[in-house]
PDB file of N, CA and C in Angstrom:
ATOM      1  N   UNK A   1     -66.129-117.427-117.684  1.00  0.00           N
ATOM      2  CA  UNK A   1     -65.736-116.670-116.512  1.00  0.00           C
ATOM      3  C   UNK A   1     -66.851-115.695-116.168  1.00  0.00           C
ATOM      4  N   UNK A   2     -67.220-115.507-115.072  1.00  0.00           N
ATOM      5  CA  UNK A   2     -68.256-114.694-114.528  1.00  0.00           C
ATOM      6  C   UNK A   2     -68.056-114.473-113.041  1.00  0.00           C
ATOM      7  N   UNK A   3     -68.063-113.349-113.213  1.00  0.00           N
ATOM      8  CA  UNK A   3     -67.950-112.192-111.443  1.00  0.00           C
ATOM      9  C   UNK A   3     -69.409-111.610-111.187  1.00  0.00           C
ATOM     10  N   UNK A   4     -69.538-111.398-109.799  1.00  0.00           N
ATOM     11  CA  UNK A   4     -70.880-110.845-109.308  1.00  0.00           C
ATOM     12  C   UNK A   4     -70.907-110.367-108.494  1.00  0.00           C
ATOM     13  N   UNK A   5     -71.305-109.060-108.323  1.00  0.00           N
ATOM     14  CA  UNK A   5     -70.616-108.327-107.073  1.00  0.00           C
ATOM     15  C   UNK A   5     -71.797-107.105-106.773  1.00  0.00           C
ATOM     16  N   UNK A   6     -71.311-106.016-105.383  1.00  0.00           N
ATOM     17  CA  UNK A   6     -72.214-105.222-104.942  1.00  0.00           C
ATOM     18  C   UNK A   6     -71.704-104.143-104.388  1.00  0.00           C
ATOM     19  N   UNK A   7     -71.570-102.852-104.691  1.00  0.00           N
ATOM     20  CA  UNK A   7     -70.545-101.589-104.528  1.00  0.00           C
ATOM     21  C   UNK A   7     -72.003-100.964-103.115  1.00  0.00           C
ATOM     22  N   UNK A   8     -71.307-100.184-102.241  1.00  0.00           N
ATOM     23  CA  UNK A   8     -71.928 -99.861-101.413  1.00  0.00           C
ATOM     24  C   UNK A   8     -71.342 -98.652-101.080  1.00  0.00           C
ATOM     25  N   UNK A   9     -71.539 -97.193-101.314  1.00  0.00           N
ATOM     26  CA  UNK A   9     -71.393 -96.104-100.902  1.00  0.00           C
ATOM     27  C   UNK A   9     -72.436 -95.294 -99.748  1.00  0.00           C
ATOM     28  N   UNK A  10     -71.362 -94.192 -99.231  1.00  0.00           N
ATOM     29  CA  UNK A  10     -72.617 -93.507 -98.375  1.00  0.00           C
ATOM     30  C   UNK A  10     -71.338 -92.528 -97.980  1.00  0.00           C
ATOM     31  N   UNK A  11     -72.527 -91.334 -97.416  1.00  0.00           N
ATOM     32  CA  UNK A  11     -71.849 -89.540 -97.089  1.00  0.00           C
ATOM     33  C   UNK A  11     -72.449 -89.751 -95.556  1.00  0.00           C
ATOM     34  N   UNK A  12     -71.886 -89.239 -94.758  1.00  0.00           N
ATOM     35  CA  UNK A  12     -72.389 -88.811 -93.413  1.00  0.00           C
ATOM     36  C   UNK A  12     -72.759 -87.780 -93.900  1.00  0.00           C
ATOM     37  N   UNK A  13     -73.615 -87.061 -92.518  1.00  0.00           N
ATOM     38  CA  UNK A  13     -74.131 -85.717 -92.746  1.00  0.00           C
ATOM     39  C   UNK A  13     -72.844 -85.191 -92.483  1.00  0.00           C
ATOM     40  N   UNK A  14     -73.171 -84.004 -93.463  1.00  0.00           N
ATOM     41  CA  UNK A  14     -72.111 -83.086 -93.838  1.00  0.00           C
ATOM     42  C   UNK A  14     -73.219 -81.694 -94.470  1.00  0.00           C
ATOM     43  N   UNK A  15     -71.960 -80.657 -94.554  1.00  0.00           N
ATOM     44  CA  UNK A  15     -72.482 -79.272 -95.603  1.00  0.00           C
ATOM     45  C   UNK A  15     -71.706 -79.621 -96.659  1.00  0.00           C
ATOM     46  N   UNK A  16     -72.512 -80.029 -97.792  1.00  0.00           N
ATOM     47  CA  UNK A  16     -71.940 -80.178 -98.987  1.00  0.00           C
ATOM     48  C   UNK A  16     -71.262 -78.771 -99.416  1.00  0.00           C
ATOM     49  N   UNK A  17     -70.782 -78.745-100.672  1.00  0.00           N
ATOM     50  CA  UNK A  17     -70.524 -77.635-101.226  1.00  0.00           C
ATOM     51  C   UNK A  17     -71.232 -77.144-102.594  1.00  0.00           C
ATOM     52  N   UNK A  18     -71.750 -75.930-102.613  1.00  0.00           N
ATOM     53  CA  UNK A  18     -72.512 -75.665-103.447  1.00  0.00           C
ATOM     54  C   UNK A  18     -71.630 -75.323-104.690  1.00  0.00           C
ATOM     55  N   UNK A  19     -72.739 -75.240-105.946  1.00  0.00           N
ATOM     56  CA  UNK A  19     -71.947 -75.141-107.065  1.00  0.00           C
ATOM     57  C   UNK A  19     -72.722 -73.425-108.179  1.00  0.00           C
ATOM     58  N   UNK A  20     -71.954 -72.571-108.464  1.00  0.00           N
ATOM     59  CA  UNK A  20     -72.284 -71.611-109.170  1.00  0.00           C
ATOM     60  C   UNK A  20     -72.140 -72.242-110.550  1.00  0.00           C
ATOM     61  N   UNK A  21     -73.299 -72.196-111.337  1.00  0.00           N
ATOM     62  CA  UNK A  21     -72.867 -72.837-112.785  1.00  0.00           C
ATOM     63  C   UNK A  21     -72.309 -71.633-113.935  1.00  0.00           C
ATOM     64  N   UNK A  22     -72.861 -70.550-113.594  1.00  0.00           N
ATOM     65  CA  UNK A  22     -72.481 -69.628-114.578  1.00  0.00           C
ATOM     66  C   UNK A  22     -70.890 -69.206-114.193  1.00  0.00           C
ATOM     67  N   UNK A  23     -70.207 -69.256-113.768  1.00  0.00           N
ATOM     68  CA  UNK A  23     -69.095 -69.175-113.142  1.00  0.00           C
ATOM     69  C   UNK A  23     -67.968 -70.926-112.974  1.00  0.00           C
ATOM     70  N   UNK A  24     -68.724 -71.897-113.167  1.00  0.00           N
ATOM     71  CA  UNK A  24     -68.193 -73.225-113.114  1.00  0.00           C
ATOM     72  C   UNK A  24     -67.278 -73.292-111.895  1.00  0.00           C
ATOM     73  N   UNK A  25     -67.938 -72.720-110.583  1.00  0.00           N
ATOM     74  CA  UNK A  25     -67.031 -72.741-109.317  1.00  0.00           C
ATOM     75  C   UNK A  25     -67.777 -72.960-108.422  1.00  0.00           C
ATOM     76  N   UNK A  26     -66.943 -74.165-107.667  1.00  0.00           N
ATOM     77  CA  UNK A  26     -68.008 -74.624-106.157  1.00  0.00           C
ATOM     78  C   UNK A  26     -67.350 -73.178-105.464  1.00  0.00           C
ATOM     79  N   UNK A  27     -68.719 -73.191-104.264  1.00  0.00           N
ATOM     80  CA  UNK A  27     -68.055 -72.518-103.042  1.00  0.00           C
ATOM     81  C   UNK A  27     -69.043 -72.950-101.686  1.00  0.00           C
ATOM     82  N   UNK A  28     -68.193 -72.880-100.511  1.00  0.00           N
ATOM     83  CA  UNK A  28     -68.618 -73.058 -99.483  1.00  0.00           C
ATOM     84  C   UNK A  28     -69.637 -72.762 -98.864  1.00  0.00           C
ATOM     85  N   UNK A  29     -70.890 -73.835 -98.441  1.00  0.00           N
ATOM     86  CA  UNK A  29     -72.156 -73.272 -98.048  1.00  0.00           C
ATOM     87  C   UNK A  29     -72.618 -73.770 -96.805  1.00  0.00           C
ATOM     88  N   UNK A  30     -72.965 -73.048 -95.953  1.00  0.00           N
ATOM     89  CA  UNK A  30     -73.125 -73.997 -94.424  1.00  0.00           C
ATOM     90  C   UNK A  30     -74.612 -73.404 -94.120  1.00  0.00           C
ATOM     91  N   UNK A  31     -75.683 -73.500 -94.610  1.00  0.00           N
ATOM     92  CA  UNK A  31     -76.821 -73.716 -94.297  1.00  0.00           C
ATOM     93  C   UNK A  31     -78.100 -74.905 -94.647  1.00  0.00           C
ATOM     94  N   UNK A  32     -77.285 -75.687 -95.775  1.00  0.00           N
ATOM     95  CA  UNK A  32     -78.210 -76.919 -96.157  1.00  0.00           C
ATOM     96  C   UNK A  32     -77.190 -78.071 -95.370  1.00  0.00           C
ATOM     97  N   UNK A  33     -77.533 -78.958 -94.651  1.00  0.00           N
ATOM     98  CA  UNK A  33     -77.055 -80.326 -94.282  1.00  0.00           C
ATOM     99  C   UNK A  33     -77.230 -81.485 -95.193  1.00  0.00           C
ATOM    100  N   UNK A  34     -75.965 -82.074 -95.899  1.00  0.00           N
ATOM    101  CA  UNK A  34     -76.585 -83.052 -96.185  1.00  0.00           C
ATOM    102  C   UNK A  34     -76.764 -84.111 -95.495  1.00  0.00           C
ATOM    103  N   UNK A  35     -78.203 -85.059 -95.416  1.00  0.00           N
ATOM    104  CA  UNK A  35     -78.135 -85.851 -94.999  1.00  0.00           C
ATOM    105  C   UNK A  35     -77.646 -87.436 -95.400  1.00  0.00           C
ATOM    106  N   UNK A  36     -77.104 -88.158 -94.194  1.00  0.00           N
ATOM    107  CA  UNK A  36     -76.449 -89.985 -94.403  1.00  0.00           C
ATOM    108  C   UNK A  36     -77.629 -90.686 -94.879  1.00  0.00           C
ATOM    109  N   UNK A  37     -76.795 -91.066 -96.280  1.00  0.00           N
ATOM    110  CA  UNK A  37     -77.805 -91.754 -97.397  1.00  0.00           C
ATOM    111  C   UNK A  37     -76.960 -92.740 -97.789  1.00  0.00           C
ATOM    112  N   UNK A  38     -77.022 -94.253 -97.647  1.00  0.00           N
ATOM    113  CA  UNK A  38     -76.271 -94.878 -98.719  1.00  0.00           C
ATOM    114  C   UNK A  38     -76.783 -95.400 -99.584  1.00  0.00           C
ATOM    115  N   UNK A  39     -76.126 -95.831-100.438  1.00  0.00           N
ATOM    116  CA  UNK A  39     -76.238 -95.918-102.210  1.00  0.00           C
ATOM    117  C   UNK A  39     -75.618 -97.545-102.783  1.00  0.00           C
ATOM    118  N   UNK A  40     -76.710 -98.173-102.825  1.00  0.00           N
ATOM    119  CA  UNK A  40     -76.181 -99.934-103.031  1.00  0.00           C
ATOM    120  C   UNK A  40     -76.280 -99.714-104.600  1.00  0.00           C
ATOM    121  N   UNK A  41     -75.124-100.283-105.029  1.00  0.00           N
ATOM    122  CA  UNK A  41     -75.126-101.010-106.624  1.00  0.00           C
ATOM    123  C   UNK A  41     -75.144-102.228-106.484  1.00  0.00           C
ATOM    124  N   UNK A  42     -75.305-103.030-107.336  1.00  0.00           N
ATOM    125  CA  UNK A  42     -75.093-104.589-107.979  1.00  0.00           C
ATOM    126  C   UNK A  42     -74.490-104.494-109.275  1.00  0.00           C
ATOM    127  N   UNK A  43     -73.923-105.605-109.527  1.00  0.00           N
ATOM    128  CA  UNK A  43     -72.785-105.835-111.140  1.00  0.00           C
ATOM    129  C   UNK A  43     -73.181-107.290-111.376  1.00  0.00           C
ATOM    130  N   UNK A  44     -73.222-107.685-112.690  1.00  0.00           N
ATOM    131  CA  UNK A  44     -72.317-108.768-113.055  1.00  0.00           C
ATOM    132  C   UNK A  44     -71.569-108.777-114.242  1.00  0.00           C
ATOM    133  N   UNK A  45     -70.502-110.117-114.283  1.00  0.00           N
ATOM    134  CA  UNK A  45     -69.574-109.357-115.834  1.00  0.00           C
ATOM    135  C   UNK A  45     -69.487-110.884-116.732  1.00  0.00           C
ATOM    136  N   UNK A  46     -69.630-111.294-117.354  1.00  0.00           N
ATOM    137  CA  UNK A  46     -69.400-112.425-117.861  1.00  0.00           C
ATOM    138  C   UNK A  46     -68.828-112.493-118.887  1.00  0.00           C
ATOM    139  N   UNK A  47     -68.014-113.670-119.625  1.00  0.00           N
ATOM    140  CA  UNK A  47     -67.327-113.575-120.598  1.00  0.00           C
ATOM    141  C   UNK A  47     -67.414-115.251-120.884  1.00  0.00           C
ATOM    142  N   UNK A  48     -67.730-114.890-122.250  1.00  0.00           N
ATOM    143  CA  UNK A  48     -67.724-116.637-123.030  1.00  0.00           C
ATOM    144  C   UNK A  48     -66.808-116.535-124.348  1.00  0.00           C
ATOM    145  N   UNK A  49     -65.692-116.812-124.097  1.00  0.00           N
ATOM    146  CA  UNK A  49     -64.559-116.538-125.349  1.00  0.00           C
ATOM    147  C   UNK A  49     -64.470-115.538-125.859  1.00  0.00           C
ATOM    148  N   UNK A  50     -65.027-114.929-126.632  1.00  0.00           N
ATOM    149  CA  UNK A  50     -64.647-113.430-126.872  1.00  0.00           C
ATOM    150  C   UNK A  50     -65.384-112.242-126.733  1.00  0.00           C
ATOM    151  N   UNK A  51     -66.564-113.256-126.349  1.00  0.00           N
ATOM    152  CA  UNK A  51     -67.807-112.367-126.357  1.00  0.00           C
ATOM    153  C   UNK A  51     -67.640-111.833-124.313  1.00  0.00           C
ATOM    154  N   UNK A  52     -68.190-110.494-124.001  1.00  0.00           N
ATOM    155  CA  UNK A  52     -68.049-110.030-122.863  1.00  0.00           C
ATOM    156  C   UNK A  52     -69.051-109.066-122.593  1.00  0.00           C
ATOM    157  N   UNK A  53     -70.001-109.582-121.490  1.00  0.00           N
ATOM    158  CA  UNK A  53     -71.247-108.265-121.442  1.00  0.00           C
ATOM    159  C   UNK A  53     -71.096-108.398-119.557  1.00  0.00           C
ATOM    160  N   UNK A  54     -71.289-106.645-119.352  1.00  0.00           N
ATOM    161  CA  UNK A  54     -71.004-106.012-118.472  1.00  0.00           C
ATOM    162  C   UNK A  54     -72.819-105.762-117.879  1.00  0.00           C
ATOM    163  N   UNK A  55     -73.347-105.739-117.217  1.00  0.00           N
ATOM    164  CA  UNK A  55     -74.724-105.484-116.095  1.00  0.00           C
ATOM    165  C   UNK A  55     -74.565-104.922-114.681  1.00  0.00           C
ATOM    166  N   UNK A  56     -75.460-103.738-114.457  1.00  0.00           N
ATOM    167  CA  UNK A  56     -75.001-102.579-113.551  1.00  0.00           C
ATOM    168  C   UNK A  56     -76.307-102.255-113.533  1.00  0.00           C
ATOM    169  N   UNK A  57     -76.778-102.404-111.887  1.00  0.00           N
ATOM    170  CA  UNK A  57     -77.685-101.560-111.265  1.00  0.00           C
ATOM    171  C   UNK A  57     -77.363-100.824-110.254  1.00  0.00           C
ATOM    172  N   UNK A  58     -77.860 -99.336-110.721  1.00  0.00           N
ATOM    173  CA  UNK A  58     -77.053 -98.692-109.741  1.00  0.00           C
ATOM    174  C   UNK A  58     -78.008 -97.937-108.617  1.00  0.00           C
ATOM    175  N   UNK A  59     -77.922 -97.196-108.018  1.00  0.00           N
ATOM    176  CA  UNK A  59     -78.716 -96.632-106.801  1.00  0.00           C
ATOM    177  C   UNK A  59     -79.921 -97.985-106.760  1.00  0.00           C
ATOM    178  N   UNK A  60     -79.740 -99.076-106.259  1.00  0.00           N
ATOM    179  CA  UNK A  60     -80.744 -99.965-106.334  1.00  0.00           C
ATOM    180  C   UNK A  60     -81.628-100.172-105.333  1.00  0.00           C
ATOM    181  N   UNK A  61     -81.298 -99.409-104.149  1.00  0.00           N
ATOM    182  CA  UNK A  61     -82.029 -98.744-102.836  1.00  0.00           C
ATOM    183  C   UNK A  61     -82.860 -97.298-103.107  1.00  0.00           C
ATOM    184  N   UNK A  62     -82.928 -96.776-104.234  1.00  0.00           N
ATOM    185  CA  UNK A  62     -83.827 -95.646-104.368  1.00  0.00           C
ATOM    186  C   UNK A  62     -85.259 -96.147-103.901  1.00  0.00           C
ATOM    187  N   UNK A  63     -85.789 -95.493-103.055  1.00  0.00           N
ATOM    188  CA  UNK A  63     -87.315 -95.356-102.431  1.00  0.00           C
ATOM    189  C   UNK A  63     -87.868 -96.593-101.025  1.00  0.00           C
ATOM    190  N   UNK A  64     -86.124 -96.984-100.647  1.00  0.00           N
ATOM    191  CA  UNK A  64     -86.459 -97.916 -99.323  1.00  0.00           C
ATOM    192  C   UNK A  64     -86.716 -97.303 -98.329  1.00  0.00           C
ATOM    193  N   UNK A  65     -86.324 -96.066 -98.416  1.00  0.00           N
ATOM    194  CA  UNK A  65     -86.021 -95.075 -97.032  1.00  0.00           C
ATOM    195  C   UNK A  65     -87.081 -93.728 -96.831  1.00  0.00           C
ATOM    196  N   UNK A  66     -87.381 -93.703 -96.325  1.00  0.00           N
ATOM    197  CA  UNK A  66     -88.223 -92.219 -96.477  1.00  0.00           C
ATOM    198  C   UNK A  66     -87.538 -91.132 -96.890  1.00  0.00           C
ATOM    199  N   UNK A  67     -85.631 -91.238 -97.203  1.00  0.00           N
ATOM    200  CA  UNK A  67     -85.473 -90.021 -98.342  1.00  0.00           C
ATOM    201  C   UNK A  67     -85.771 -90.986 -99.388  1.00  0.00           C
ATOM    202  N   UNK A  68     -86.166 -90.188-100.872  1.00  0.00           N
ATOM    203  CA  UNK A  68     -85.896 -90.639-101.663  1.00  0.00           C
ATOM    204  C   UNK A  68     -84.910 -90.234-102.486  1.00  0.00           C
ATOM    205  N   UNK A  69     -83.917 -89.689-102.383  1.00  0.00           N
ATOM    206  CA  UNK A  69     -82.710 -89.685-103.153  1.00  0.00           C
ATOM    207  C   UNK A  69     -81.902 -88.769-101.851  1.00  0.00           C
ATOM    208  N   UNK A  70     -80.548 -88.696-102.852  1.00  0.00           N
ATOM    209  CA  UNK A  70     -79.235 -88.484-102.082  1.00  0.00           C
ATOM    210  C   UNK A  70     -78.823 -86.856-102.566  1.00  0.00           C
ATOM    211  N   UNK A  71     -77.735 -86.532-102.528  1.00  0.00           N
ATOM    212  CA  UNK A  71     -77.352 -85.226-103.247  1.00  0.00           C
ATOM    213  C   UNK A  71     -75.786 -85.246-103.307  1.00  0.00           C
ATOM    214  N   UNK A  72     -75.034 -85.425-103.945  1.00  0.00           N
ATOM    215  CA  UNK A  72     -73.685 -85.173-104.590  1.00  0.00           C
ATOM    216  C   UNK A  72     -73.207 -83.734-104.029  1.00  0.00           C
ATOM    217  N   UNK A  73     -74.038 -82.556-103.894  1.00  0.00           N
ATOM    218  CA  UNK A  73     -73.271 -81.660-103.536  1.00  0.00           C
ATOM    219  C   UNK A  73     -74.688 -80.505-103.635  1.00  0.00           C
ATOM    220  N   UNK A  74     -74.946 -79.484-102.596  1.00  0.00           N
ATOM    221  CA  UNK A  74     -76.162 -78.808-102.173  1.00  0.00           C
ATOM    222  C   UNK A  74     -76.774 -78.661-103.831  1.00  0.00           C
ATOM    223  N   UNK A  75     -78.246 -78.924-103.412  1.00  0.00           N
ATOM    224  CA  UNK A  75     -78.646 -78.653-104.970  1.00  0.00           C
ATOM    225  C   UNK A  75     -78.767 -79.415-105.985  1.00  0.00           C
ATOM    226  N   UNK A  76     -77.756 -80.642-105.910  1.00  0.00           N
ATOM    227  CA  UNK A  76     -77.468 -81.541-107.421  1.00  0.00           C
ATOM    228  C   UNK A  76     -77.615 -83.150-106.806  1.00  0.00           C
ATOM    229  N   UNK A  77     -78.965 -83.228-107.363  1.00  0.00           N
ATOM    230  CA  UNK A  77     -79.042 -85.163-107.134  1.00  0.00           C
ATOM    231  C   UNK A  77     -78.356 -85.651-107.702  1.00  0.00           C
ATOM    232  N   UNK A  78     -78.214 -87.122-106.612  1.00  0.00           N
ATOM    233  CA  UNK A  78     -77.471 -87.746-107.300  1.00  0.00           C
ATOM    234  C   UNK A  78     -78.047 -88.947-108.112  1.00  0.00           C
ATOM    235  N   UNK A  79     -77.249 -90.142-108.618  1.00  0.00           N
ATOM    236  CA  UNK A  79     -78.105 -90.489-109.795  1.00  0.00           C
ATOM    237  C   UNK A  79     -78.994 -91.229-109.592  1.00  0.00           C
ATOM    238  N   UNK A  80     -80.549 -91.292-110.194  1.00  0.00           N
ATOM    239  CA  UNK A  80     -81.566 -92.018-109.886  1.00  0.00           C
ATOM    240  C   UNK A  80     -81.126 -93.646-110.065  1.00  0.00           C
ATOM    241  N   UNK A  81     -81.846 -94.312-109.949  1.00  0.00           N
ATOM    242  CA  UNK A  81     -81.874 -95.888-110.007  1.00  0.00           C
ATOM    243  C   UNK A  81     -81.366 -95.954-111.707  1.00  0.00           C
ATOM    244  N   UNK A  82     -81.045 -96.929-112.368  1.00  0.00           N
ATOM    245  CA  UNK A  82     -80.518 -97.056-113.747  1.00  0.00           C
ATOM    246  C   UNK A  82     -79.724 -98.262-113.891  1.00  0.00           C
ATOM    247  N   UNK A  83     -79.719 -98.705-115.159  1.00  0.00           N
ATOM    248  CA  UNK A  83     -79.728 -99.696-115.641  1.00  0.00           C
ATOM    249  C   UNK A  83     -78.641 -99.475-116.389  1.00  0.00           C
ATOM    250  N   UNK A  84     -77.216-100.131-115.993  1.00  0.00           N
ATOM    251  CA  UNK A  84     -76.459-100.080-117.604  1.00  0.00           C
ATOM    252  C   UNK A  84     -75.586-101.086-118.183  1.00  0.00           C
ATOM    253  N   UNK A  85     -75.429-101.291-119.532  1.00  0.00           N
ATOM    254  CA  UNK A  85     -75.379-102.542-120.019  1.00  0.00           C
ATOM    255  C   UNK A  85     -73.733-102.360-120.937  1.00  0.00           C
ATOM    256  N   UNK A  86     -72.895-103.070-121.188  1.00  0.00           N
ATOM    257  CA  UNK A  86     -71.676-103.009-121.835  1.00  0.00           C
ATOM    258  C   UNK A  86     -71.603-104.291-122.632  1.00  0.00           C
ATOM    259  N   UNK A  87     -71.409-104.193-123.847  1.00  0.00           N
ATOM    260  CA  UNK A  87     -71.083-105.490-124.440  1.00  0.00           C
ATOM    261  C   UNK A  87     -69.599-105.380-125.327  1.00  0.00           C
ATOM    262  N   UNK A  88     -69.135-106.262-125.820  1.00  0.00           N
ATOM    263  CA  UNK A  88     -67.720-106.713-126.122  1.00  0.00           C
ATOM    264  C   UNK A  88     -67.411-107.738-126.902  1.00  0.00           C
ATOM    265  N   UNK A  89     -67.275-107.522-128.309  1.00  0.00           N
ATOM    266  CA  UNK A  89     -67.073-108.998-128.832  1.00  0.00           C
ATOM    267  C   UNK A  89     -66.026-108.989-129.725  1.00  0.00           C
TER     268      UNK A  89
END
């Protein structure tokens, strides 16, 4: 059995919300915009009787665009390109 697939996220521009870390509290900030960035993954999952391995590329559009990354919330990138692997037996 084997699935193969492609997750596709994205933010319009918006004012994110900023984050105080010494305090562990967002609060409302309306002078940075974030800008509309989307964010392609790829998967595949396969399974041969008991054995089961999981494959994940994620931000796989990092550096197509003249941004090069996105932001989760004013201040905090979001995650670079990466590779991740799950196995199962």
């Amino acid at each position: 059995q084997s699935r193969i697939g492609a997750d596709m996220t994205y933010n319009t521009n918006y004012f994110a919300n900023a984050y105080f870390p010494l305090t562990g509290q967002f609060y409302v900030q309306n002078t940075q915009l974030t800008k509309f960035y989307p964010v392609f993954d790829v998967w595949a999952s396969f399974k041969i009787k008991t054995f089961r391995i999981f494959l994940k590329v994620e931000h796989l559009n990092q550096g197509w665009q003249k941004q090069r990354n996105y932001y989760n919330f004013y201040d905090y990138p979001g995650v670079q390109r990466s590779f991740r692997i799950g196995i199962s037996w």
